[in-house]
N, C-alpha and C. Protein backbone atom coordinates (compact mmCIF):
# COMPACT_ATOMS: atom_id res chain seq x y z
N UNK A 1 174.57 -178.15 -9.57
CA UNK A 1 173.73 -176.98 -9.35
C UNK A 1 174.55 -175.72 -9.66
N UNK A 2 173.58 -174.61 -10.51
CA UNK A 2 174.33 -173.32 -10.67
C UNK A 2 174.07 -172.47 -9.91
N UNK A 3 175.28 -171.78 -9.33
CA UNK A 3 174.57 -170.36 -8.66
C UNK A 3 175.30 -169.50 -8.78
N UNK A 4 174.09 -168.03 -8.80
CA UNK A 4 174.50 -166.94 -9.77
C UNK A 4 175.03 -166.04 -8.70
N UNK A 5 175.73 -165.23 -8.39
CA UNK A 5 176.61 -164.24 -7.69
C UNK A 5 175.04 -163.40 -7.78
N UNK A 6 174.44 -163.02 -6.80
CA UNK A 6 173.22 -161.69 -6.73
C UNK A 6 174.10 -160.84 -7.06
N UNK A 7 174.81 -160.32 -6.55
CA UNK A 7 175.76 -158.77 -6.59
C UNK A 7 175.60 -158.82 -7.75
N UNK A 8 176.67 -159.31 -8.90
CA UNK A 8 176.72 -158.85 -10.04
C UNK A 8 176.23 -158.87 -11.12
N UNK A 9 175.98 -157.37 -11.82
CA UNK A 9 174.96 -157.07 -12.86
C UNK A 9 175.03 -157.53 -13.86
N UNK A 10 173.94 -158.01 -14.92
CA UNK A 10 173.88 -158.53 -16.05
C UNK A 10 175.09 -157.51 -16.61
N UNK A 11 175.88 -158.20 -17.53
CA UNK A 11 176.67 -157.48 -18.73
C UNK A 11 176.04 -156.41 -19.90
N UNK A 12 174.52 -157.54 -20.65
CA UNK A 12 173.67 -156.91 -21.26
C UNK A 12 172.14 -156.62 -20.36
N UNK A 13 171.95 -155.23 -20.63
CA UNK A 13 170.36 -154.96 -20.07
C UNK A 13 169.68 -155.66 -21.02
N UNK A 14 168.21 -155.80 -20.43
CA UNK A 14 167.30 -156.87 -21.06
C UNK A 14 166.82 -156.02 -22.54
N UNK A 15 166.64 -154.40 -21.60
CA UNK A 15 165.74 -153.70 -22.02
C UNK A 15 166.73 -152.40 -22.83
N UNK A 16 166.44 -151.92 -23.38
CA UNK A 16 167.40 -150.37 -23.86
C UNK A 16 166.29 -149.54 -23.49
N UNK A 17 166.55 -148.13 -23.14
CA UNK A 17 165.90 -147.05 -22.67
C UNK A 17 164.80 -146.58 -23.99
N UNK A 18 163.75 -146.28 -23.82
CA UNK A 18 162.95 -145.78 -25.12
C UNK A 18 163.21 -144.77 -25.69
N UNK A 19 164.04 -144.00 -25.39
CA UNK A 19 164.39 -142.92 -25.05
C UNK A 19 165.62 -142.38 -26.44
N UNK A 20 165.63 -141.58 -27.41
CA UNK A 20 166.18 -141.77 -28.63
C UNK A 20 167.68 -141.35 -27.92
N UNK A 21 168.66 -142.08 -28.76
CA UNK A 21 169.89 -141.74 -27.98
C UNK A 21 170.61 -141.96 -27.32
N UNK A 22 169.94 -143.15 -26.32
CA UNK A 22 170.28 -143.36 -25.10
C UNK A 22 170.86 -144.85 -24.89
N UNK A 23 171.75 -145.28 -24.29
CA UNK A 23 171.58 -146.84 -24.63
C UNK A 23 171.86 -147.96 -23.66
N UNK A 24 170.84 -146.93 -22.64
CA UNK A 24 171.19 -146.84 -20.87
C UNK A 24 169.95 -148.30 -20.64
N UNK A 25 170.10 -149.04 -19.08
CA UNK A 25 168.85 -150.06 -19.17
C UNK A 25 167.71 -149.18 -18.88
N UNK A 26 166.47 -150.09 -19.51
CA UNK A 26 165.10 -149.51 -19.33
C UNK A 26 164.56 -150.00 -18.44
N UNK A 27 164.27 -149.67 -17.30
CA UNK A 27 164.18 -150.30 -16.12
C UNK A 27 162.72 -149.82 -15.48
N UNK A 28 162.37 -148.24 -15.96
CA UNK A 28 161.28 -147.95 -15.39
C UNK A 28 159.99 -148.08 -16.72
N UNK A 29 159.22 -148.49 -15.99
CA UNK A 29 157.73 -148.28 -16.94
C UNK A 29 157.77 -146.96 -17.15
N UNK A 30 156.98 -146.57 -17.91
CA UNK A 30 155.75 -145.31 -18.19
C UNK A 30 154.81 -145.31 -19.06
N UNK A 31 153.90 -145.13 -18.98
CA UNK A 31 152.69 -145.03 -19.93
C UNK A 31 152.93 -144.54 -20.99
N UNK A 32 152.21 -145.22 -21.99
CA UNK A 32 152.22 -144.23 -23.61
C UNK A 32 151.12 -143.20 -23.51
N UNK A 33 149.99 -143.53 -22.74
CA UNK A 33 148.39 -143.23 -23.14
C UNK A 33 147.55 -143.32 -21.76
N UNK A 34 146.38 -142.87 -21.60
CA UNK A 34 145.18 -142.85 -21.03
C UNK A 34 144.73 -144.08 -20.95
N UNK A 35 145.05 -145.18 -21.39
CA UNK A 35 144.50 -146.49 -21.80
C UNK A 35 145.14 -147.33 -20.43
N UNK A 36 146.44 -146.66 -20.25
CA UNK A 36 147.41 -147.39 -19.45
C UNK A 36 147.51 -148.71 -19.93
N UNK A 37 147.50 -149.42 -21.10
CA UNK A 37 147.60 -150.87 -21.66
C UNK A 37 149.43 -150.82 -22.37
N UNK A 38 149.32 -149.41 -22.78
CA UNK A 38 150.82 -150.16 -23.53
C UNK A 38 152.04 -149.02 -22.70
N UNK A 39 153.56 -149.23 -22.46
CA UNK A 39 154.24 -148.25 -22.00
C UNK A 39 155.69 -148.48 -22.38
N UNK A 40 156.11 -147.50 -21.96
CA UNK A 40 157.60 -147.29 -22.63
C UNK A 40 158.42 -147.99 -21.26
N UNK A 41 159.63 -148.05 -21.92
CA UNK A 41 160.73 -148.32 -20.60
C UNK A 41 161.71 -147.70 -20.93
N UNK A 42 162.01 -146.88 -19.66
CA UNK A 42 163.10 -145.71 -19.79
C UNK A 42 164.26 -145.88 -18.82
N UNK A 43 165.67 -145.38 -19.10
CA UNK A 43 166.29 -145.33 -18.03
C UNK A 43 165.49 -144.33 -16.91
N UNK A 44 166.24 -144.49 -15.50
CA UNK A 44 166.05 -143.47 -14.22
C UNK A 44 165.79 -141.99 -14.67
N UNK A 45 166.62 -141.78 -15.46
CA UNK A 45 167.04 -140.14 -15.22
C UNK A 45 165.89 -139.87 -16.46
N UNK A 46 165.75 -140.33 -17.54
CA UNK A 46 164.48 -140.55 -18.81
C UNK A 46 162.90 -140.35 -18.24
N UNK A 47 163.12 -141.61 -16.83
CA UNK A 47 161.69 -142.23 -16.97
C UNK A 47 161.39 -140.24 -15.83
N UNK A 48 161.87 -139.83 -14.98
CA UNK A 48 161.74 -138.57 -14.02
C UNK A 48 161.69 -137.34 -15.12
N UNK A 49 161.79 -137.40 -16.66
CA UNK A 49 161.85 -136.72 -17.37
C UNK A 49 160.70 -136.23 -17.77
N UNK A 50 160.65 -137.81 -18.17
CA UNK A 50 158.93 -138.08 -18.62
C UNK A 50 157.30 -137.84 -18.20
N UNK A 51 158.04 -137.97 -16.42
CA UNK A 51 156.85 -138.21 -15.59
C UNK A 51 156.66 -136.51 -15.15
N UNK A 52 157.95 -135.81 -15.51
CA UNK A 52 157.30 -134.20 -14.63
C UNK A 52 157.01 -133.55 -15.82
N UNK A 53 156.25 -133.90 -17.05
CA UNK A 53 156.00 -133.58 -18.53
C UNK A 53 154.75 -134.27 -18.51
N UNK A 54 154.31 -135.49 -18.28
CA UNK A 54 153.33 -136.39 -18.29
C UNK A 54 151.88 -135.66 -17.84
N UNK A 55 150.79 -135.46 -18.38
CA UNK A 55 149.67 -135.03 -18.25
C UNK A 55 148.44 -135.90 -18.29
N UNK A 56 147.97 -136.79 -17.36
CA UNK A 56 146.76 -137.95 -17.99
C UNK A 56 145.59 -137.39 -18.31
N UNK A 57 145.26 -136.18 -18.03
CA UNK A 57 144.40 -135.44 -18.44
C UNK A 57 144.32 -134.47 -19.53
N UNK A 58 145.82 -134.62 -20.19
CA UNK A 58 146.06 -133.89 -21.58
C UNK A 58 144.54 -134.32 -22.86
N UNK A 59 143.81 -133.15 -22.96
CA UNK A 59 143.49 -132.84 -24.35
C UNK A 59 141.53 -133.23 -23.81
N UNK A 60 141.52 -133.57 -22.58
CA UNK A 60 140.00 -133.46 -21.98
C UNK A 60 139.53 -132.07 -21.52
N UNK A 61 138.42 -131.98 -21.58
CA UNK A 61 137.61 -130.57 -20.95
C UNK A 61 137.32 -130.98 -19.92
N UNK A 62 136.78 -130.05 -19.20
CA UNK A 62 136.72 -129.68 -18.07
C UNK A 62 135.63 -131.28 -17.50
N UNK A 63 134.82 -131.02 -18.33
CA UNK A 63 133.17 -131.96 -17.86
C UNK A 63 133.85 -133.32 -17.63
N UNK A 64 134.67 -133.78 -18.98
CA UNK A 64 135.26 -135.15 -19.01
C UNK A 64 136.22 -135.21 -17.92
N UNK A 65 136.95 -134.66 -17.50
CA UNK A 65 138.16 -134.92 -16.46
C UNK A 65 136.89 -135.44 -15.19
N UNK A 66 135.87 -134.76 -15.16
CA UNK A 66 134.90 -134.48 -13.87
C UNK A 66 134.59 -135.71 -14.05
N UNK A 67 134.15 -136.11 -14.80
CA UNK A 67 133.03 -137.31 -15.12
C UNK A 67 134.28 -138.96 -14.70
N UNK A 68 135.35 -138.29 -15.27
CA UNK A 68 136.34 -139.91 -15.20
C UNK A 68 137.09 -139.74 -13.71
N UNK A 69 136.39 -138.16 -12.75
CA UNK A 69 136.59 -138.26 -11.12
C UNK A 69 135.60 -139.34 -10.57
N UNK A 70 134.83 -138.91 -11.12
CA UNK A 70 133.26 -139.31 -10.23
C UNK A 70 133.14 -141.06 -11.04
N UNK A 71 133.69 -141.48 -11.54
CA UNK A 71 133.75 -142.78 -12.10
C UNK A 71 134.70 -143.30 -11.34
N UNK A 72 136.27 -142.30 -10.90
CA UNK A 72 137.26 -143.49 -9.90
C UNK A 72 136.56 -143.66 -8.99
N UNK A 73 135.93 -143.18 -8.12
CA UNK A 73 135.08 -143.26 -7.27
C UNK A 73 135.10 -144.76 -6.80
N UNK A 74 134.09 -145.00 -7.97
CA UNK A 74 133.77 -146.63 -7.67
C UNK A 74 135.07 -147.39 -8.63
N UNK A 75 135.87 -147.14 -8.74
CA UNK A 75 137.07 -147.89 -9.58
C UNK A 75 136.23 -148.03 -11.09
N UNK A 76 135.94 -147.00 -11.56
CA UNK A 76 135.01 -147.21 -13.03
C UNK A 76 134.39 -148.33 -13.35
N UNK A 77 133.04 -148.41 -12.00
CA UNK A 77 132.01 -149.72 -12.24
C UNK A 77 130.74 -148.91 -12.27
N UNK A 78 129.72 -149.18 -13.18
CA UNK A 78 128.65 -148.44 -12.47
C UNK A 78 127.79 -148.98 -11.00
N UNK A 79 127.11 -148.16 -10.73
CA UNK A 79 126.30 -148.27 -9.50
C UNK A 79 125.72 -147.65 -9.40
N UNK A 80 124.30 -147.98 -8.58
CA UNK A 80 123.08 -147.89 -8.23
C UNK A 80 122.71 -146.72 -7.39
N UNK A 81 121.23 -145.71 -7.00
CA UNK A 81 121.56 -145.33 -5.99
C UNK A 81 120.77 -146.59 -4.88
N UNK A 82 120.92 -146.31 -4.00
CA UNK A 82 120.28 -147.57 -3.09
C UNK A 82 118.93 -147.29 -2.96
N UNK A 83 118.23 -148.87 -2.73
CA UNK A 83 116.81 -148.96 -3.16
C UNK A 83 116.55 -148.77 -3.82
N UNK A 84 116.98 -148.55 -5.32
CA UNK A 84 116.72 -148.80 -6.27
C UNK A 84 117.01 -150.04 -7.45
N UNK A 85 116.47 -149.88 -8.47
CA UNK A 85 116.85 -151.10 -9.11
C UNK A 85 116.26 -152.48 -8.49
N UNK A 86 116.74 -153.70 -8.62
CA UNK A 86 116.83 -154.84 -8.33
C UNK A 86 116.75 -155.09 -6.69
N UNK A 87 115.86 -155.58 -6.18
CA UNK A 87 115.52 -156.01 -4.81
C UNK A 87 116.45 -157.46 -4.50
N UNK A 88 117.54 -157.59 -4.08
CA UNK A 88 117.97 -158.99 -3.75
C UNK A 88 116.87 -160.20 -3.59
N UNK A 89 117.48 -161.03 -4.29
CA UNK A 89 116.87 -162.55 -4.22
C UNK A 89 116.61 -162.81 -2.58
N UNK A 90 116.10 -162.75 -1.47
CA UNK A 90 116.16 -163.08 -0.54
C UNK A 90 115.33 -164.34 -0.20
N UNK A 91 114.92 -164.80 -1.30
CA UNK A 91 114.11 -165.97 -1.05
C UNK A 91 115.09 -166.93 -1.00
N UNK A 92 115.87 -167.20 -1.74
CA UNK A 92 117.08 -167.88 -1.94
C UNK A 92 118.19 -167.91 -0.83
N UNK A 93 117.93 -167.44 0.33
CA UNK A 93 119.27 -166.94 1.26
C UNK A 93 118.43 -167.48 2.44
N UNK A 94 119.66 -168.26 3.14
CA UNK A 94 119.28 -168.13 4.90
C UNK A 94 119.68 -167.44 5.03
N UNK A 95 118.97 -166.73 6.51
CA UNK A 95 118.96 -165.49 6.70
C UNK A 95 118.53 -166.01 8.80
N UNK A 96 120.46 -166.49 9.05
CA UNK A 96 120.54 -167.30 10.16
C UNK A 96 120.21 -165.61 11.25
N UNK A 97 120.80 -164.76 11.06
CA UNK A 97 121.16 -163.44 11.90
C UNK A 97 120.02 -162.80 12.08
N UNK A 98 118.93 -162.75 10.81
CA UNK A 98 117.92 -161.83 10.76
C UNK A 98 117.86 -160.54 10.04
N UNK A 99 119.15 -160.59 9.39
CA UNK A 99 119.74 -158.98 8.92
C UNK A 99 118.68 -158.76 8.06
N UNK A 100 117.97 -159.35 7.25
CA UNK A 100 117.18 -158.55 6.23
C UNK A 100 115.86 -158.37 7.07
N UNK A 101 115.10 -159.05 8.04
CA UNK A 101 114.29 -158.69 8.65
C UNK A 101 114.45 -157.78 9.10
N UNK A 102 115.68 -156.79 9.71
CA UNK A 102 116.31 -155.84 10.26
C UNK A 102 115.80 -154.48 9.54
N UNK A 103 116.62 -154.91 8.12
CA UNK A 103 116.60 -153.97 7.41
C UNK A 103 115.02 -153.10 6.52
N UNK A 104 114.18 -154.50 6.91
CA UNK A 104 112.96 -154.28 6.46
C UNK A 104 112.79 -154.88 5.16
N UNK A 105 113.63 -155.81 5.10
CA UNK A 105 112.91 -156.96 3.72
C UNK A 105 112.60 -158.50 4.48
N UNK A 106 111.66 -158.83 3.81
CA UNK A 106 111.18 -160.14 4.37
C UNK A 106 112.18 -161.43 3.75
N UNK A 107 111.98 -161.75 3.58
CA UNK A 107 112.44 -163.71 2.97
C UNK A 107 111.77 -163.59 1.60
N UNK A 108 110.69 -162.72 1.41
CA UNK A 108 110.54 -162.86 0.04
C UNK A 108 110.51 -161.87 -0.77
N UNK A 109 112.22 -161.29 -0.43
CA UNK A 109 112.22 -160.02 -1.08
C UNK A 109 111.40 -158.39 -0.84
N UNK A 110 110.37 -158.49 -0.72
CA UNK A 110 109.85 -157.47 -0.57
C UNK A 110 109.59 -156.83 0.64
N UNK A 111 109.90 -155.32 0.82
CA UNK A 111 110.17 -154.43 1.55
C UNK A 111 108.81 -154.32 2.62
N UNK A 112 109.16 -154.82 3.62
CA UNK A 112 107.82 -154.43 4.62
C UNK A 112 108.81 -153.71 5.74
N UNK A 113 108.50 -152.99 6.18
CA UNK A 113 109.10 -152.01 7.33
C UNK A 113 109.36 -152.70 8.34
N UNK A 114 109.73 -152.65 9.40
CA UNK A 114 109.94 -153.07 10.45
C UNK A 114 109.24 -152.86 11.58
N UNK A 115 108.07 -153.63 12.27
CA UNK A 115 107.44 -153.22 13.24
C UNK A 115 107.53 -153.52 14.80
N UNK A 116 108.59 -153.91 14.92
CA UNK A 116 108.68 -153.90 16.61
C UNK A 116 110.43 -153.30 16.34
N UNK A 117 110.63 -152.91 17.39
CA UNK A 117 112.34 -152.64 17.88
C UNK A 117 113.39 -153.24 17.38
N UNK A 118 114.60 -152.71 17.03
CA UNK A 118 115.48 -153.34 16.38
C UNK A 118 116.58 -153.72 17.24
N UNK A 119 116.64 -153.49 18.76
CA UNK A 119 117.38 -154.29 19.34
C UNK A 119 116.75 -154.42 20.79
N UNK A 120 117.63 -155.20 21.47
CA UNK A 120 117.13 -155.43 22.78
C UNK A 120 116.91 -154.03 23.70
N UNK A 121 117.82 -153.27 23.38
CA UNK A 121 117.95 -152.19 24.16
C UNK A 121 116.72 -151.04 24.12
N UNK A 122 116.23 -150.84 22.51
CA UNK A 122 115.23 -150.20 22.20
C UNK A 122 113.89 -151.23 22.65
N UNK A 123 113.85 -152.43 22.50
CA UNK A 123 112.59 -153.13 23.33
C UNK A 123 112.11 -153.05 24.25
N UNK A 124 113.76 -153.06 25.38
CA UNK A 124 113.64 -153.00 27.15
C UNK A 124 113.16 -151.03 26.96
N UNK A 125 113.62 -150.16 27.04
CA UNK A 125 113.41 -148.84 26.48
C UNK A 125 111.79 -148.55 26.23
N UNK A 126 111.37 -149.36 25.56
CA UNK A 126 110.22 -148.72 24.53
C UNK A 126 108.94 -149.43 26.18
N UNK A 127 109.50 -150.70 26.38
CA UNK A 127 108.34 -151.05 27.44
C UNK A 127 108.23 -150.96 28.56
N UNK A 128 109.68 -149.98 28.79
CA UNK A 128 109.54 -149.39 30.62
C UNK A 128 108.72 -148.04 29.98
N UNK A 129 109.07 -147.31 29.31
CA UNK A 129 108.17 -146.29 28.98
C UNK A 129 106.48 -146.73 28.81
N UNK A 130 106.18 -147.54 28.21
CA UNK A 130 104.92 -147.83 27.74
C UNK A 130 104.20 -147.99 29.74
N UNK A 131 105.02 -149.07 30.05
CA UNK A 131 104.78 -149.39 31.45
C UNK A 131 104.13 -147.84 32.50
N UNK A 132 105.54 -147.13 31.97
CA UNK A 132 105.45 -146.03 32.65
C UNK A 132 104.01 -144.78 32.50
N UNK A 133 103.52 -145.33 31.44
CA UNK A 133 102.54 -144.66 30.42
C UNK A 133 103.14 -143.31 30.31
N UNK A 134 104.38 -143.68 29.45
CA UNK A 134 104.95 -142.57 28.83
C UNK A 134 105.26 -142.78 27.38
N UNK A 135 105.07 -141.65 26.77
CA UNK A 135 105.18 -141.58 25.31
C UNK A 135 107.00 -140.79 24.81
N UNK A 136 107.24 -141.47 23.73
CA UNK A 136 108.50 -141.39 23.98
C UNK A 136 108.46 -140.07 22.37
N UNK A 137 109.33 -139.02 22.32
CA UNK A 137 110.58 -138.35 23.46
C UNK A 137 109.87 -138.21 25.19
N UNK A 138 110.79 -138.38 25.76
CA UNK A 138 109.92 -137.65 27.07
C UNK A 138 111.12 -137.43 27.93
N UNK A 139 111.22 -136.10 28.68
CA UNK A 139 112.62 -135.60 29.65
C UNK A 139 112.26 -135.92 30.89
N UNK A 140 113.37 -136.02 31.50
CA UNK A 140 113.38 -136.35 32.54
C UNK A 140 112.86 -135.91 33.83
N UNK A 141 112.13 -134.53 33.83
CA UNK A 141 111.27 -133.96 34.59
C UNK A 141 109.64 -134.86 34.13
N UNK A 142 109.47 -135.18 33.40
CA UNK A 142 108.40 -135.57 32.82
C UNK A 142 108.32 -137.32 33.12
N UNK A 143 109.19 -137.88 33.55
CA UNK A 143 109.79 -139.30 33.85
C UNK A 143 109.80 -139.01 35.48
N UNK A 144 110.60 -138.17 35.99
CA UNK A 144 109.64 -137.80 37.56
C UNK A 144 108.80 -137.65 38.11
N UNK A 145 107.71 -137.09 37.33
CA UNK A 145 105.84 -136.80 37.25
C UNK A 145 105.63 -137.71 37.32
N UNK A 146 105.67 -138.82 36.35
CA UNK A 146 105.19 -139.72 36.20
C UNK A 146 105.50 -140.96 37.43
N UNK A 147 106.59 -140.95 37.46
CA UNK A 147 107.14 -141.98 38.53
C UNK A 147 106.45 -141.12 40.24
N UNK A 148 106.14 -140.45 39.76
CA UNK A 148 105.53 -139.96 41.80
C UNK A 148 104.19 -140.75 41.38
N UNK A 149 103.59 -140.09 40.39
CA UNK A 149 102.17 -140.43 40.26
C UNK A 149 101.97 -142.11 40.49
N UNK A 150 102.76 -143.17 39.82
CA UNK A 150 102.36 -144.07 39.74
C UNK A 150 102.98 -144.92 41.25
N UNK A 151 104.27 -144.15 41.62
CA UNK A 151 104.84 -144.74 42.91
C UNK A 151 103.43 -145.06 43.95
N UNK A 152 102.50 -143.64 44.28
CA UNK A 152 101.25 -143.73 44.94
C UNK A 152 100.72 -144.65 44.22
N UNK A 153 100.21 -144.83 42.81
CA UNK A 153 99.46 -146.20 42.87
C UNK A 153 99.64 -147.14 43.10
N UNK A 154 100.75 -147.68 42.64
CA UNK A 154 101.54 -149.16 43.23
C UNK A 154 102.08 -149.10 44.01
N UNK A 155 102.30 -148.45 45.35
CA UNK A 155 102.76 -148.68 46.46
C UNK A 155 101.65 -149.75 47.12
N UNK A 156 102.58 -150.67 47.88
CA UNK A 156 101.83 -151.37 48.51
C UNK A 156 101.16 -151.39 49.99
N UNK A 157 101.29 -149.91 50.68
CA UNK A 157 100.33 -149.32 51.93
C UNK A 157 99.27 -148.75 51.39
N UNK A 158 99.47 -148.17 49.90
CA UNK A 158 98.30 -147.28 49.47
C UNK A 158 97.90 -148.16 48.26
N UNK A 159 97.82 -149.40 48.31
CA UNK A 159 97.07 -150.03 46.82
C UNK A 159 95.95 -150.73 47.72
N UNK A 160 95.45 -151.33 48.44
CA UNK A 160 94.59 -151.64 48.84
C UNK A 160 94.59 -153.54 49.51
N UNK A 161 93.93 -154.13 48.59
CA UNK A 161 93.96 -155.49 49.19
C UNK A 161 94.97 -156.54 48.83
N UNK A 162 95.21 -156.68 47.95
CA UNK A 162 96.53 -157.19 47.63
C UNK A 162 97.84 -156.78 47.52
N UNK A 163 98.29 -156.89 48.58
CA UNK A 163 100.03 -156.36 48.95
C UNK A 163 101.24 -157.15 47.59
N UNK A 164 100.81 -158.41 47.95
CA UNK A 164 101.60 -159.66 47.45
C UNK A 164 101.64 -158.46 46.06
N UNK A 165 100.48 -158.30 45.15
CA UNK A 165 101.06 -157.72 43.75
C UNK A 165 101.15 -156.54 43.66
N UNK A 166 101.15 -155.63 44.50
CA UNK A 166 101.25 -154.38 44.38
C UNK A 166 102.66 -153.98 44.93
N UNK A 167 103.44 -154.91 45.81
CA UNK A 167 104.61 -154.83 46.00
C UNK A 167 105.32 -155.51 44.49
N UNK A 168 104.91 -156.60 43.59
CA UNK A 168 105.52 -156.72 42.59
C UNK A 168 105.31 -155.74 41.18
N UNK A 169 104.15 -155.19 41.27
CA UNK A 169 104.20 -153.54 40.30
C UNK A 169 105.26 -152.25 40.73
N UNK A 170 105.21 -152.46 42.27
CA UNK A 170 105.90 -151.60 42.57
C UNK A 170 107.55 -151.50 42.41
N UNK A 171 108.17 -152.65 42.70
CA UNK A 171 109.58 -153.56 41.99
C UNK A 171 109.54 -152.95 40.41
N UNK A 172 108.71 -153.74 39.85
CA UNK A 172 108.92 -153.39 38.39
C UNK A 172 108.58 -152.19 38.26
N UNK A 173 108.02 -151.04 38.66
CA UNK A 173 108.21 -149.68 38.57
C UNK A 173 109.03 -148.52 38.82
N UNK A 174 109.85 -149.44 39.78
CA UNK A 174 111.14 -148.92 40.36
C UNK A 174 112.42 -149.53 39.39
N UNK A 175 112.29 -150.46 39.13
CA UNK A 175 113.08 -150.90 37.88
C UNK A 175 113.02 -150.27 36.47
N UNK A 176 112.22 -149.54 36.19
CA UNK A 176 111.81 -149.34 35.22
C UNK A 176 112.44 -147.92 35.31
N UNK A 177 111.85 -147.14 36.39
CA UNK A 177 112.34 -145.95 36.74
C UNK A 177 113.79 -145.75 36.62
N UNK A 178 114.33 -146.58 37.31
CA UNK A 178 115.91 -146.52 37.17
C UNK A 178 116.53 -147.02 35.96
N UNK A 179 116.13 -147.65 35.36
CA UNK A 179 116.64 -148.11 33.53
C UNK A 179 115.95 -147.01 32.85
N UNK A 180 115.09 -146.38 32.77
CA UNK A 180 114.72 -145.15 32.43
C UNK A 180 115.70 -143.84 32.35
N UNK A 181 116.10 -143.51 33.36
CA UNK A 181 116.36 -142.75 34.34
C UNK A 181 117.90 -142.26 33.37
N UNK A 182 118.71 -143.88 33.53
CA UNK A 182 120.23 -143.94 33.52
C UNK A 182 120.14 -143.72 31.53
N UNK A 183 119.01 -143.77 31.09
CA UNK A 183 119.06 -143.82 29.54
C UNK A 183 118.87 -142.17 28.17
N UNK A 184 117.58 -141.44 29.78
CA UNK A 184 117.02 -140.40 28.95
C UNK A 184 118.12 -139.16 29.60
N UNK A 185 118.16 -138.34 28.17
CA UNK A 185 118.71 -137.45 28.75
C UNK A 185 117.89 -136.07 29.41
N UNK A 186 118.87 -135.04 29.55
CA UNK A 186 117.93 -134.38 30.45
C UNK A 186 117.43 -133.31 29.55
């Protein structure tokens, strides 16, 4: 088995400096071009020569420099604005999570809105209000009105013949009140 000493440097560089004159190793890249496909190799002190001289925007106007900004953008791919173009295959996809139902596409591609709540929180939310026969925005002075008014109906001394369910409207109205309550602001 051979082994090479790391420390010590090749005798001959691989590379000679691009650099006229010079006959130092070429160790650093640099670009020839805008293309970035072909580049020189310069010594250290060459390639720092090169690079505070180097212009990638040499010999473009103003519009073109703009146009090859707004192209790094996306790493010079085009793209879409959204919702436009091409509707994903969603017929083709499980769809274990629900995300496109979410988003308002069905299973067969096409865009139907979304008609109930998009999470648990807006569900529980939307049906203590409804409960409450409140329409939503609604502040919290307006969530007090309401909760006196209905406390008297579903209380169970002032509902009349059935206690048994007017004490369980009254629970769930008080529940409601307080998940209400801790959610809207003022």
């Amino acid at each position: 088995m051979i082994r090479r000493n790391p420390f010590k440097t090749p005798s001959k560089p691989t590379r000679i400096c691009d650099h006229p004159e010079c006959e130092e190793a070429g160790i650093c890249r640099a670009p020839k071009d805008r293309s970035l496909r072909d580049y020189y190799w310069f010594c250290q002190k060459h390639a720092a020569e090169y690079n505070k001289n180097w212009d990638f925007y040499l010999g473009l106007s103003a519009d073109e420099i703009e146009e090859h900004w707004k192209n790094d953008i996306t790493w010079q791919r085009p793209t879409w604005k959204l919702g436009h173009g091409k509707t994903p295959r969603t017929d083709k996809m499980k769809d274990s999570f629900g995300v496109f139902e979410e988003v308002g596409l069905g299973m067969d591609g096409k865009h139907t809105p979304p008609t109930k709540p998009q999470s648990n929180f807006e569900k529980k939310y939307v049906q203590a209000a409804e409960f409450m026969e409140l329409t939503i925005p609604f502040s919290k002075a307006d969530l007090k009105r309401q909760y006196k008014k209905l406390a008297k109906k579903y209380h169970p001394d002032t509902a009349g013949t059935d206690t048994k369910e007017a004490a369980k409207l009254f629970k769930k109205l008080t529940d409601a009140y307080k998940y209400l309550t801790e959610r809207t602001p003022d």
